[in-house]
N, C-alpha and C. Protein backbone atom coordinates (compact mmCIF):
# COMPACT_ATOMS: atom_id res chain seq x y z
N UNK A 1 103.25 169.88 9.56
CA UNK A 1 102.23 169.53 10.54
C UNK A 1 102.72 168.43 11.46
N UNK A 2 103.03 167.18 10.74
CA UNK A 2 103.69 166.62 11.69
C UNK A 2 104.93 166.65 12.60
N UNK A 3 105.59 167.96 12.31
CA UNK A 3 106.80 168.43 13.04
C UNK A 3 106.28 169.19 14.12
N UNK A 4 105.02 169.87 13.93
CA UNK A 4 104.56 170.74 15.29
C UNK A 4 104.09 169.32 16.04
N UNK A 5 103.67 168.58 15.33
CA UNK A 5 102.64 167.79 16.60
C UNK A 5 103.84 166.98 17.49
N UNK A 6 105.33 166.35 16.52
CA UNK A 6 106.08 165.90 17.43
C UNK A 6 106.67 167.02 18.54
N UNK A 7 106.81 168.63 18.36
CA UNK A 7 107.08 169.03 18.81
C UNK A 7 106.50 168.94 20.32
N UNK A 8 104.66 169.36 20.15
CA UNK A 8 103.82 169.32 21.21
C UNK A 8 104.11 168.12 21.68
N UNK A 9 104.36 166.62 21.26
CA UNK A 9 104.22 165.13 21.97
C UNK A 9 105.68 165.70 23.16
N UNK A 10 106.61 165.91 22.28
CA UNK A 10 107.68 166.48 23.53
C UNK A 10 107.44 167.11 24.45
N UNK A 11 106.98 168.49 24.32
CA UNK A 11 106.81 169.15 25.15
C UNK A 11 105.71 168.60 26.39
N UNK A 12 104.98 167.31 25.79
CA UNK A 12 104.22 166.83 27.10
C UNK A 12 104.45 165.87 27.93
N UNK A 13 105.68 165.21 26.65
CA UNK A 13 106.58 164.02 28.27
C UNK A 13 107.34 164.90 28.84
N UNK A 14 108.19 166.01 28.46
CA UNK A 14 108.88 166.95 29.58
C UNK A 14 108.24 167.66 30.27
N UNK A 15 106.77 167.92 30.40
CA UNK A 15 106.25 168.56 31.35
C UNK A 15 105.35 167.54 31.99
N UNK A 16 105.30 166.26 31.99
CA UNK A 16 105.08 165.34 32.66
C UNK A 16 105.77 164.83 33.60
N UNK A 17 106.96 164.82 32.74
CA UNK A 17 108.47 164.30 33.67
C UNK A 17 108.40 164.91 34.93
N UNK A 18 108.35 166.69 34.53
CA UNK A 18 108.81 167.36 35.45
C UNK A 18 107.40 167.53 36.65
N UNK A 19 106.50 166.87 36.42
CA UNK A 19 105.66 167.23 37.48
C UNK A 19 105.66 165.92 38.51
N UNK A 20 105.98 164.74 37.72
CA UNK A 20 106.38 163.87 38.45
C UNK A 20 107.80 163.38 39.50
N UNK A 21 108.48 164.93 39.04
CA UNK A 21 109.95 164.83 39.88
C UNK A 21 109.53 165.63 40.84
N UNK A 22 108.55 166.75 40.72
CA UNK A 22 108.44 167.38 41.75
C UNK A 22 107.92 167.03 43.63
N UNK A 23 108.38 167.31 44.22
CA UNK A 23 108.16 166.83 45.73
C UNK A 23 107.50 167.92 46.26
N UNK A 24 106.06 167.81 46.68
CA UNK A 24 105.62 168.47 47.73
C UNK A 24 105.82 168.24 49.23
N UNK A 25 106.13 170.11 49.44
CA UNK A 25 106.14 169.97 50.82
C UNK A 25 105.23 169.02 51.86
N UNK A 26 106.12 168.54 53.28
CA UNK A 26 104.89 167.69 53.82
C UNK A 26 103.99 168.74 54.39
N UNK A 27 102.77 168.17 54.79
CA UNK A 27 102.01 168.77 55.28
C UNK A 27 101.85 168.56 56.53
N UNK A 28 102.39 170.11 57.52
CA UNK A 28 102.40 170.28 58.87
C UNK A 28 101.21 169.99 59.75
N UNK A 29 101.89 169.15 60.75
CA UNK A 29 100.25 168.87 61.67
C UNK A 29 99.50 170.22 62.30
N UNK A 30 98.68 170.50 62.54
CA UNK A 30 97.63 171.87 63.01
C UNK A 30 98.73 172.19 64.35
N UNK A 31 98.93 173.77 64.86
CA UNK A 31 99.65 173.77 66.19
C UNK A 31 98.60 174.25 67.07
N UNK A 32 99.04 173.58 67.94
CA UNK A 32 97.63 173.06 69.77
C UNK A 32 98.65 174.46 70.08
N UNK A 33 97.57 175.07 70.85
CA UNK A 33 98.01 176.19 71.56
C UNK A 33 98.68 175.59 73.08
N UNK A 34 99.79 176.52 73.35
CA UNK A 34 100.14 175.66 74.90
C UNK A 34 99.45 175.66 75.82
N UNK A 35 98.51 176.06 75.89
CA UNK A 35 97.50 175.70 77.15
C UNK A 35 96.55 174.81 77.20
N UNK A 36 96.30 173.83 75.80
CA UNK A 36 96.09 172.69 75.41
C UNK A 36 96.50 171.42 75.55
N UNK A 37 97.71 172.06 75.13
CA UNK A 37 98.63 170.72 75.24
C UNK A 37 99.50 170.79 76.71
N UNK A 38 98.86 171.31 77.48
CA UNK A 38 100.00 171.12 78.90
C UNK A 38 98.95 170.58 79.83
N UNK A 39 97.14 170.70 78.96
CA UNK A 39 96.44 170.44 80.56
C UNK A 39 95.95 169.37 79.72
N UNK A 40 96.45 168.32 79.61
CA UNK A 40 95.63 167.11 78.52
C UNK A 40 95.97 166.09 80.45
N UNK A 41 94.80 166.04 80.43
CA UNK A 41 94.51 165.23 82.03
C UNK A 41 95.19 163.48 81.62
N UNK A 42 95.48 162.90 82.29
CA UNK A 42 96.77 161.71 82.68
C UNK A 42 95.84 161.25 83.77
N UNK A 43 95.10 159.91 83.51
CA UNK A 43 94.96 158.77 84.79
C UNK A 43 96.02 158.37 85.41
N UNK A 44 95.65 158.16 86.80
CA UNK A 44 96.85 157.69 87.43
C UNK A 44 95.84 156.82 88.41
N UNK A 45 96.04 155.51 88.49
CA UNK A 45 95.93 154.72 89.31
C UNK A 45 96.40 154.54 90.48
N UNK A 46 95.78 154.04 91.70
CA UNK A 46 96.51 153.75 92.94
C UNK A 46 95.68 152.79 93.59
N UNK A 47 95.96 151.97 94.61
CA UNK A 47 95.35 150.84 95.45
C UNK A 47 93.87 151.58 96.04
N UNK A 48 93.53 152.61 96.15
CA UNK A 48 92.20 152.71 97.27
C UNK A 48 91.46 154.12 95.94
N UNK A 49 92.72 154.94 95.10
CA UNK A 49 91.61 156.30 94.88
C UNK A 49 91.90 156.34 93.76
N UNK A 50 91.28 157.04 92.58
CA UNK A 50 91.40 157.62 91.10
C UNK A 50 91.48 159.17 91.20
N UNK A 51 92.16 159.61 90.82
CA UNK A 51 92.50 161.27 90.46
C UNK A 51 93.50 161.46 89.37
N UNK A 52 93.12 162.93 88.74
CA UNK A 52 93.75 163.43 87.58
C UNK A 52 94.63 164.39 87.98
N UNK A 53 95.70 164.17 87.06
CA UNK A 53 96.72 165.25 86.97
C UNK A 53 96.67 165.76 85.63
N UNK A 54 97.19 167.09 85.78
CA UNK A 54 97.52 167.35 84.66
C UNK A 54 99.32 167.36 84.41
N UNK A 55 99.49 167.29 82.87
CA UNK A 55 100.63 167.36 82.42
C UNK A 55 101.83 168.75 83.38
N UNK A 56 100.37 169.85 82.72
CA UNK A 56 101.25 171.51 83.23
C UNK A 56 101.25 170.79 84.91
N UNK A 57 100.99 170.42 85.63
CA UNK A 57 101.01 169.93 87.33
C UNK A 57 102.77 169.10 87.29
N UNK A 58 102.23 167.90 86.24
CA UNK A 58 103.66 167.67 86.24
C UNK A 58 105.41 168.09 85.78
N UNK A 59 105.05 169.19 84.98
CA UNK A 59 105.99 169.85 84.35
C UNK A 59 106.68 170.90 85.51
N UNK A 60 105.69 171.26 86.02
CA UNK A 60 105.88 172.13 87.28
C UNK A 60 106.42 171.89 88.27
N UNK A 61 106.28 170.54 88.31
CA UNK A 61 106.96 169.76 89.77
C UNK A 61 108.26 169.03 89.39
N UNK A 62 108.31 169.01 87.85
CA UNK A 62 109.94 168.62 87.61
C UNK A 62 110.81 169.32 87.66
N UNK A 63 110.48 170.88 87.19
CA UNK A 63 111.43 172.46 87.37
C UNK A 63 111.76 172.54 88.72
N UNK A 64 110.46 172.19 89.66
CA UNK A 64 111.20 172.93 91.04
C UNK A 64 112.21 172.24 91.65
N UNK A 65 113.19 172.94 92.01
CA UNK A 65 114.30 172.28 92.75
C UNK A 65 114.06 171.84 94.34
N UNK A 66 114.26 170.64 94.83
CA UNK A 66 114.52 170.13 95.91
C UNK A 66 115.16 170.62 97.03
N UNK A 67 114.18 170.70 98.07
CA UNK A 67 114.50 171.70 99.20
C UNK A 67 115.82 170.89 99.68
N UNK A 68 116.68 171.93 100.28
CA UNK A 68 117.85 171.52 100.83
C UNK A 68 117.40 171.38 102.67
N UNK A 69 118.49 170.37 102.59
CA UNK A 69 118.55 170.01 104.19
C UNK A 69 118.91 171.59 104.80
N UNK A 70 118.15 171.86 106.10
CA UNK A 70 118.29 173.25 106.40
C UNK A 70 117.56 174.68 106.30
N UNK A 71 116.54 174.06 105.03
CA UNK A 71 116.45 175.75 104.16
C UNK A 71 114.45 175.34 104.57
N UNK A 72 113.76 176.35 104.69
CA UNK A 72 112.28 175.95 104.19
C UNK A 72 112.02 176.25 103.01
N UNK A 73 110.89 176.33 102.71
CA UNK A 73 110.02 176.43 101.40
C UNK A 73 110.60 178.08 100.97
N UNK A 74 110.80 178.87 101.65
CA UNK A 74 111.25 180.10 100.99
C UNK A 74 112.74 180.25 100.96
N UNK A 75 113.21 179.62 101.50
CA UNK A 75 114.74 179.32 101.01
C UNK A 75 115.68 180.39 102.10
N UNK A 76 115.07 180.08 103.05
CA UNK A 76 115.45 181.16 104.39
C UNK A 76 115.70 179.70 105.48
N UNK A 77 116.95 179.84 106.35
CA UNK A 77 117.09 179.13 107.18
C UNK A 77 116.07 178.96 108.30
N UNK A 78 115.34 177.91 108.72
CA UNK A 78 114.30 177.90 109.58
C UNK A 78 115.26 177.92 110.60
N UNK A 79 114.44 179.02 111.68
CA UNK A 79 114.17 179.54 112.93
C UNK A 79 114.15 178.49 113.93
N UNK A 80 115.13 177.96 115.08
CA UNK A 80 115.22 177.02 115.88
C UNK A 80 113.97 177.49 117.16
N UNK A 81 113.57 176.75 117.27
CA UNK A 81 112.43 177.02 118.22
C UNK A 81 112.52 176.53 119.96
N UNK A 82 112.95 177.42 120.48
CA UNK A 82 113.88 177.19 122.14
C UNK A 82 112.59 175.94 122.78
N UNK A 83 113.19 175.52 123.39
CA UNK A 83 112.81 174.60 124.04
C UNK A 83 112.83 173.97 125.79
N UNK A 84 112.18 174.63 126.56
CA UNK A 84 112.65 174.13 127.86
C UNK A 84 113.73 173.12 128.37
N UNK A 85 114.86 173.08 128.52
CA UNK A 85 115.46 172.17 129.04
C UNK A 85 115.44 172.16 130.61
N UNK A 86 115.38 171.21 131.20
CA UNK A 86 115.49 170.96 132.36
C UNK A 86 116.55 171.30 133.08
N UNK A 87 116.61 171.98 134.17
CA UNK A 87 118.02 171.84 134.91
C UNK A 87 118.20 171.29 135.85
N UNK A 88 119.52 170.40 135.79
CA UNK A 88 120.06 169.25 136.36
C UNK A 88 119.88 169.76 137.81
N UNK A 89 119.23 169.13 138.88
CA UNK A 89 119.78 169.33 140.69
C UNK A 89 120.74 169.01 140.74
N UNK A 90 121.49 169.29 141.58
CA UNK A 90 122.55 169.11 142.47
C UNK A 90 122.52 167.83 143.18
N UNK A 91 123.34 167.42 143.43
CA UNK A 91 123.37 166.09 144.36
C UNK A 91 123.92 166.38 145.44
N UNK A 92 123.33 166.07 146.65
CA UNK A 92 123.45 166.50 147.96
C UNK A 92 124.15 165.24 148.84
N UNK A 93 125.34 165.06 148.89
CA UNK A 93 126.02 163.82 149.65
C UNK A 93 125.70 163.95 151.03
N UNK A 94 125.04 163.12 151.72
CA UNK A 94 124.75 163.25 153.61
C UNK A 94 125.84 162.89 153.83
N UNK A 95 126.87 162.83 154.89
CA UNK A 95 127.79 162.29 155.74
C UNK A 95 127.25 161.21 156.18
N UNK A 96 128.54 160.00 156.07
CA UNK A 96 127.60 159.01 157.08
C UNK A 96 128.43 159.02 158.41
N UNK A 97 127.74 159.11 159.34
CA UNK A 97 127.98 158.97 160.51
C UNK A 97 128.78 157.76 160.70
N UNK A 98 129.99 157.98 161.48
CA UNK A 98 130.58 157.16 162.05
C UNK A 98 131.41 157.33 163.37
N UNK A 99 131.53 156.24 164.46
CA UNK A 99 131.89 156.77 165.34
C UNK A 99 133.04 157.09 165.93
N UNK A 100 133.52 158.60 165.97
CA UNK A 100 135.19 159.11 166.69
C UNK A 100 135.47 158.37 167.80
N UNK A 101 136.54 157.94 167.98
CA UNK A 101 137.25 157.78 169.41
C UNK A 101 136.64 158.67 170.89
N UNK A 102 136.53 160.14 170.36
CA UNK A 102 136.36 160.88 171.21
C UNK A 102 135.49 162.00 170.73
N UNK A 103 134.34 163.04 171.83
CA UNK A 103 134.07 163.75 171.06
C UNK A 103 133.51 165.02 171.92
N UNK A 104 133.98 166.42 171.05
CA UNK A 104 133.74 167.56 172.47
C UNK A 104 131.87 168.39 172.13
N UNK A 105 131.09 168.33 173.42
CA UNK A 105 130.13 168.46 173.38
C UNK A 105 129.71 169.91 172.99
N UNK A 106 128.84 170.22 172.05
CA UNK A 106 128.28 171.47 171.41
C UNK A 106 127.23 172.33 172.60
N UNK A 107 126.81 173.52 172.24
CA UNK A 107 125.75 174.03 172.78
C UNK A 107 123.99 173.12 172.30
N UNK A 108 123.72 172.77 173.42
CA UNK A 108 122.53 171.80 173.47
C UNK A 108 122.75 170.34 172.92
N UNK A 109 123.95 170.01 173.36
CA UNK A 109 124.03 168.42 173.24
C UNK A 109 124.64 167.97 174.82
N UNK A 110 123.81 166.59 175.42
CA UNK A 110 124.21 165.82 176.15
C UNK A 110 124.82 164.23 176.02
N UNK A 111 124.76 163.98 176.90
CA UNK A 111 125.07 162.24 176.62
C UNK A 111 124.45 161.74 176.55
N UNK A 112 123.27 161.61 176.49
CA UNK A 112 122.26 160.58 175.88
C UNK A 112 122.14 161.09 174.15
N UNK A 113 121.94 162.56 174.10
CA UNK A 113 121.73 162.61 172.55
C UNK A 113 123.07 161.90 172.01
N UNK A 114 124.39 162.09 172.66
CA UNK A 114 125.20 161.25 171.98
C UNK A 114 124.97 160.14 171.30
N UNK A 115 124.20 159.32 172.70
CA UNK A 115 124.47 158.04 172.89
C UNK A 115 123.21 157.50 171.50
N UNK A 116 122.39 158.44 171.26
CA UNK A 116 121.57 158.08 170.07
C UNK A 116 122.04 158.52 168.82
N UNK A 117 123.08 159.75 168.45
CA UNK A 117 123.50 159.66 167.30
C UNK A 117 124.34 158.77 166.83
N UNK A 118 125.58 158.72 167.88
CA UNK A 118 126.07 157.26 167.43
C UNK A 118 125.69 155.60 167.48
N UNK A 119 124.77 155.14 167.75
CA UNK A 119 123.89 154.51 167.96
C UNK A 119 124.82 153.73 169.47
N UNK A 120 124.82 154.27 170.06
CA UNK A 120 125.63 153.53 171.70
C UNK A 120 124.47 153.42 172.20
N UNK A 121 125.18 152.27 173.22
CA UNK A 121 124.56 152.18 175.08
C UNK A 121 124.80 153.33 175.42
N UNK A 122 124.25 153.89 175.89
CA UNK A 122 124.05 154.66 177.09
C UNK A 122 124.59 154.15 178.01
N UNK A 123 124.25 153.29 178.62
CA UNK A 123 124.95 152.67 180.09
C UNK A 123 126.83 152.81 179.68
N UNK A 124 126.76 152.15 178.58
CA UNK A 124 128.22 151.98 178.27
C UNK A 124 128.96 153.39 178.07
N UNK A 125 128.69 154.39 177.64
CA UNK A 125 128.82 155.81 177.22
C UNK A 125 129.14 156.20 178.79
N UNK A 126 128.15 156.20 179.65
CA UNK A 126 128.16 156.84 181.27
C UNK A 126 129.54 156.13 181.67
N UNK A 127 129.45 154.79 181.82
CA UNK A 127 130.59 154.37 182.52
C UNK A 127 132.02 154.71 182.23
N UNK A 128 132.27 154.39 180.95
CA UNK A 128 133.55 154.89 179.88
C UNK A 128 134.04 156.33 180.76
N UNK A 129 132.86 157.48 180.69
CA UNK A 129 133.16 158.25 181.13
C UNK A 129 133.03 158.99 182.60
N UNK A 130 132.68 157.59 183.75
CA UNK A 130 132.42 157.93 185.11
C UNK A 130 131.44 158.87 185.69
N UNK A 131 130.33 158.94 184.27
CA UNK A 131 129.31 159.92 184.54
C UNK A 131 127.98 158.98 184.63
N UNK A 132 126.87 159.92 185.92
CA UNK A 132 125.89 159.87 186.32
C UNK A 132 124.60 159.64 185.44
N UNK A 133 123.97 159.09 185.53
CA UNK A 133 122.46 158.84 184.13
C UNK A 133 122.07 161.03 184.42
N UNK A 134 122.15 161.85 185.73
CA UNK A 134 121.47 163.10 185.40
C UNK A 134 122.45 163.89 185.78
N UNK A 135 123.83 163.59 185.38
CA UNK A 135 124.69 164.22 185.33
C UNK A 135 124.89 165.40 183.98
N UNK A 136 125.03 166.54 184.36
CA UNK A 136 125.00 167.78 183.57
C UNK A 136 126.44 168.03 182.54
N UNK A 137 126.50 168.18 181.11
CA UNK A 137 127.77 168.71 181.11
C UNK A 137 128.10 169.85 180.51
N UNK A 138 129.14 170.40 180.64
CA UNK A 138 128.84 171.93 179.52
C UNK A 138 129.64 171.39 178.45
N UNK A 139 129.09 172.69 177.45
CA UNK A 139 129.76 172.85 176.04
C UNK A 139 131.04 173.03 176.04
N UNK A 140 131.48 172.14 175.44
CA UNK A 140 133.32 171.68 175.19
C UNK A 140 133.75 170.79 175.93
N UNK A 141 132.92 170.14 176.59
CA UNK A 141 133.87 168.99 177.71
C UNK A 141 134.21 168.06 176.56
N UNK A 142 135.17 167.46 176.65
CA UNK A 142 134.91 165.96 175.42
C UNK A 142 135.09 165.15 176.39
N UNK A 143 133.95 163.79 175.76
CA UNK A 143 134.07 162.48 176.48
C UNK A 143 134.30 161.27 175.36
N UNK A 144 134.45 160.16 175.46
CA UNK A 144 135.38 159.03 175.35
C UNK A 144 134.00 158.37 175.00
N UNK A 145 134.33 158.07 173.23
CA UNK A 145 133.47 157.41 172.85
C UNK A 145 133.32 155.48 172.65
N UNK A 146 132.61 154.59 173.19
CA UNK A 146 133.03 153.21 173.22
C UNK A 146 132.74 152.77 171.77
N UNK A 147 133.61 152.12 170.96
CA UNK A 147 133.81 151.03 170.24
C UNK A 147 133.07 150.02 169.36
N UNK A 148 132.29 149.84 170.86
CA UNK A 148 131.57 148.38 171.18
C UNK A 148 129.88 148.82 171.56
N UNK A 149 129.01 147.95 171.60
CA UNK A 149 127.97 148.26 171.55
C UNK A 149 126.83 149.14 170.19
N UNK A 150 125.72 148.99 171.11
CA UNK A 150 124.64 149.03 170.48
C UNK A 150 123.23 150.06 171.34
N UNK A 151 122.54 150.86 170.76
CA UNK A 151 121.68 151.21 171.59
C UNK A 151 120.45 150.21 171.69
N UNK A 152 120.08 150.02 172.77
CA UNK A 152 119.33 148.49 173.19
C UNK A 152 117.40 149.66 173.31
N UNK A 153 116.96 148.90 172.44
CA UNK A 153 115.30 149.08 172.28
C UNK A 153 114.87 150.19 171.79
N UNK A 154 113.19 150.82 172.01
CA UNK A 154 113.17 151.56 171.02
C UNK A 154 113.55 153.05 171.86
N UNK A 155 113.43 154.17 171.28
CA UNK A 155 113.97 155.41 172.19
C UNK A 155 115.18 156.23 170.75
N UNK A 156 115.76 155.30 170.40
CA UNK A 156 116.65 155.94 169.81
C UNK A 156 116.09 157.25 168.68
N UNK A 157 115.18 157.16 168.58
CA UNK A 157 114.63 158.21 167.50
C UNK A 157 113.91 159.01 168.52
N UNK A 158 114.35 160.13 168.82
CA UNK A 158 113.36 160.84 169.88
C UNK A 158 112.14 161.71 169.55
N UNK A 159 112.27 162.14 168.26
CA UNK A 159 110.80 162.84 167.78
C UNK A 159 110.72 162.28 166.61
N UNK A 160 110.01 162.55 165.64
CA UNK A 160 109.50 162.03 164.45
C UNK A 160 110.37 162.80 163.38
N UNK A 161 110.38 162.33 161.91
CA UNK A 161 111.19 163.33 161.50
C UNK A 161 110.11 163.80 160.64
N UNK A 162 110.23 165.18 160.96
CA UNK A 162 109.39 165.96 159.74
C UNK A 162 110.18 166.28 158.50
N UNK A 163 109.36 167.03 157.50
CA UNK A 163 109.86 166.72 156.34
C UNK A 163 110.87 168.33 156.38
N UNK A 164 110.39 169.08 157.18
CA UNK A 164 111.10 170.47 157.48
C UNK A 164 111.00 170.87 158.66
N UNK A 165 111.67 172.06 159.58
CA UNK A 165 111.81 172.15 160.52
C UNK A 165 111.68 173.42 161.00
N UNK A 166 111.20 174.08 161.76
CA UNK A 166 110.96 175.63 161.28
C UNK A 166 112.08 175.89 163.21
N UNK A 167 112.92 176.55 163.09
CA UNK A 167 113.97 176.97 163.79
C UNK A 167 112.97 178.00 165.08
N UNK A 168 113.39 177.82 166.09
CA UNK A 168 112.40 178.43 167.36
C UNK A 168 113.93 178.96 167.84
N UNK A 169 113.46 180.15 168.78
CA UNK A 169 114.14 181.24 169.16
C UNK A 169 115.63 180.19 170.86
N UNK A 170 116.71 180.21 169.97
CA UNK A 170 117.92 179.85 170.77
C UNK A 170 118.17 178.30 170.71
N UNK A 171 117.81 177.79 169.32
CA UNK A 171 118.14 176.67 168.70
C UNK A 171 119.63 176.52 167.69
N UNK A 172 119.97 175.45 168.12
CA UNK A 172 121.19 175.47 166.86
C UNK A 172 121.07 174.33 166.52
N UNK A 173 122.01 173.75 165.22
CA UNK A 173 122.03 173.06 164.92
C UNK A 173 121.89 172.14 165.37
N UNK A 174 123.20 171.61 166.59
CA UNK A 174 123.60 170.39 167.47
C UNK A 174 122.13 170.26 168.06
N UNK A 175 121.46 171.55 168.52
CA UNK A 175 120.24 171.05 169.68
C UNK A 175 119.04 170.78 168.96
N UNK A 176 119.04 170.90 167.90
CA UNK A 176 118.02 170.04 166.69
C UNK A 176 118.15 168.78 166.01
N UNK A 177 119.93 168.34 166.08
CA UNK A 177 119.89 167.42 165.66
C UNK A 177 119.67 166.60 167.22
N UNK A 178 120.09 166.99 168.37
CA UNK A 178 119.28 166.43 169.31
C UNK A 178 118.35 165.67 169.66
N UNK A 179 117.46 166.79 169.07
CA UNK A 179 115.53 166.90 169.10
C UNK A 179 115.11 165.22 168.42
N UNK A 180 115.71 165.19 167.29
CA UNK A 180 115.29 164.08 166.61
C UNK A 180 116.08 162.84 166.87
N UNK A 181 117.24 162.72 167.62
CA UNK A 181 117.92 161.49 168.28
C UNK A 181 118.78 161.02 167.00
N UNK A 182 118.16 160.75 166.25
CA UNK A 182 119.34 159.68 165.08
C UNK A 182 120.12 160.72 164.17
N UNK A 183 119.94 162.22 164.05
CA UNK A 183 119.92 163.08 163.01
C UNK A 183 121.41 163.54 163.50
N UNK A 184 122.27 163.72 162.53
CA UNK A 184 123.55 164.28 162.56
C UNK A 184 123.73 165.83 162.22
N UNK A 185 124.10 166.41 163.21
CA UNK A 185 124.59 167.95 162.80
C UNK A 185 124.73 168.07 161.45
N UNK A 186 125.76 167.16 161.23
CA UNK A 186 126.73 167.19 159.37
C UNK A 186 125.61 167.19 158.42
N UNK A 187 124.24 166.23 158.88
CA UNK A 187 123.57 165.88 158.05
C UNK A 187 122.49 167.03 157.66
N UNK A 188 122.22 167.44 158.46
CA UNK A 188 121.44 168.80 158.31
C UNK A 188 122.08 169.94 157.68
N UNK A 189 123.85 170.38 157.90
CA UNK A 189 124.08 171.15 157.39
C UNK A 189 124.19 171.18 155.80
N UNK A 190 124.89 169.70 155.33
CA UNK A 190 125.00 169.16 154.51
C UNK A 190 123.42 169.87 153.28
N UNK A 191 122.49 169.57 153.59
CA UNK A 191 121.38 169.37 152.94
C UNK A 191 120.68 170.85 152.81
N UNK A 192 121.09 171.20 153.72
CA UNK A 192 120.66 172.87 153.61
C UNK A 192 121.64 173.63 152.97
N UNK A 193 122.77 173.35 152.94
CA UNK A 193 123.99 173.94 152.29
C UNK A 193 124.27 175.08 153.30
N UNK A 194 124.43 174.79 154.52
CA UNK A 194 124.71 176.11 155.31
C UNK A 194 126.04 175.95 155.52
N UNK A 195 126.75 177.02 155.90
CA UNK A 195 128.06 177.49 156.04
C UNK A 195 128.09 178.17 157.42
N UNK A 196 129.67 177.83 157.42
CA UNK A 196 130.07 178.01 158.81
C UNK A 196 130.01 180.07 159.12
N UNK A 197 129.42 180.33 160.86
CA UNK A 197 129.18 179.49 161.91
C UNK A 197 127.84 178.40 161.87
N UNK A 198 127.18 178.15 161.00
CA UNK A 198 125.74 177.86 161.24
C UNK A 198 125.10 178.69 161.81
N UNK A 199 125.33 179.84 162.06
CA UNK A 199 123.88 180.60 162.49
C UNK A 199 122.67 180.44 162.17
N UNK A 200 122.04 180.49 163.50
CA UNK A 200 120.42 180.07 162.55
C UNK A 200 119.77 181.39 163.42
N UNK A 201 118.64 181.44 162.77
CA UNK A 201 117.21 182.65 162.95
C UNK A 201 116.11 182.04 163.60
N UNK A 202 115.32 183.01 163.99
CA UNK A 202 113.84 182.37 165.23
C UNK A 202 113.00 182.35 163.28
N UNK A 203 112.65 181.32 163.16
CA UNK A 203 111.30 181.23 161.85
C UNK A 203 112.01 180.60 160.40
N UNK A 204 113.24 180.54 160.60
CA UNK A 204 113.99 179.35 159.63
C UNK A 204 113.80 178.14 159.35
N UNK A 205 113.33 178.08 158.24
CA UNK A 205 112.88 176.26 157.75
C UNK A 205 114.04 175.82 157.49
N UNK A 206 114.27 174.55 158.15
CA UNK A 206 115.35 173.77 157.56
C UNK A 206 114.90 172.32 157.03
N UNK A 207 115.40 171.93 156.09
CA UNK A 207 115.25 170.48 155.33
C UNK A 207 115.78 169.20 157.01
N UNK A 208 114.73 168.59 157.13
CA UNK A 208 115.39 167.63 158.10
C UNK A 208 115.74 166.05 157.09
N UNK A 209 116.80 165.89 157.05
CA UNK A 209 116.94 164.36 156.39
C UNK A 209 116.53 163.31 157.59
């Protein structure tokens, strides 16, 4: 009898032992479904407003890659969008008048219009050349231009200058720049860009400088 009972006393520190060596598994926390755990809302503070984000908002915005210099949102080169540019004018150089030694007279120029394009006396212009104040000359004579002097008072501008000029039937150049006293042939052609002979038409606007 007392050999069974030491037997049983054994058998209950070794099955004591062994329940006290044993290690239970840990116990796993519950699993949040992912659509739980991605929209768990995040305060975010700022100087003037309060608003929520969510996590899935921010997870989303860390994956996407950073637009490249060049590309838009669909990853297609944006389309340059034309733009009016201006086109440059031309620069129109006038001649400046200065006065020749000598000079041969055009169709519809006299010596007084001379004597106002180059800004001369008149008196001095006549004498130089032994001509009369209503002395006539034709086209091609040349006369002998003076040096010296000045045209004395007002007169030298003989019409007004308009801003254009509309060409009347057996006008030319020379006898328009005439018309207006201070105006140079050169300067008119110059500005209109006309080319030689200068022909002109009965109803032709020309730019008067």
């Amino acid at each position: 009898m007392t050999k069974k009972l030491g037997i049983v006393m054994v058998s209950f520190v070794v099955f004591a032992l062994l329940l006290a060596g044993c290690k239970l598994p840990a116990s796993q926390a519950p699993e949040t479904p992912d659509t739980q755990a991605m929209t768990t809302p995040i305060r975010i503070h700022d100087d003037t407003n309060e608003f929520f984000i969510t996590q899935t908002a921010i997870a989303k915005e860390i994956q996407t890659d950073p637009q490249e210099p060049g590309e838009d949102i669909n990853g297609e080169d944006p389309v340059a969008v034309p733009t009016d540019t201006p086109v440059p004018q031309p620069t129109v150089f006038v001649p400046t008048v200065t006065r020749p030694a000598e000079y041969t007279l055009r169709e519809g120029e006299f010596p007084y219009c001379i004597a106002r394009r180059f800004n001369l006396n008149p008196q001095d212009l006549l004498s130089l050349n032994n001509l009369g104040p209503n002395d006539l000359l034709s086209p091609g004579t040349t006369i002998q231009i003076p040096q010296t002097g000045t045209w004395e008072g007002a007169g030298r501008v003989r019409n007004p200058h308009p801003t254009t000029h509309t060409v009347a039937a057996g006008e030319t150049i020379y006898s328009i720049a005439c018309f207006y006293g201070d105006v140079s042939p050169e300067a008119i052609i110059a500005v209109n860009n006309l080319q030689e002979p200068y022909t002109l038409s009965p109803g032709q606007t020309l730019d008067i400088p």
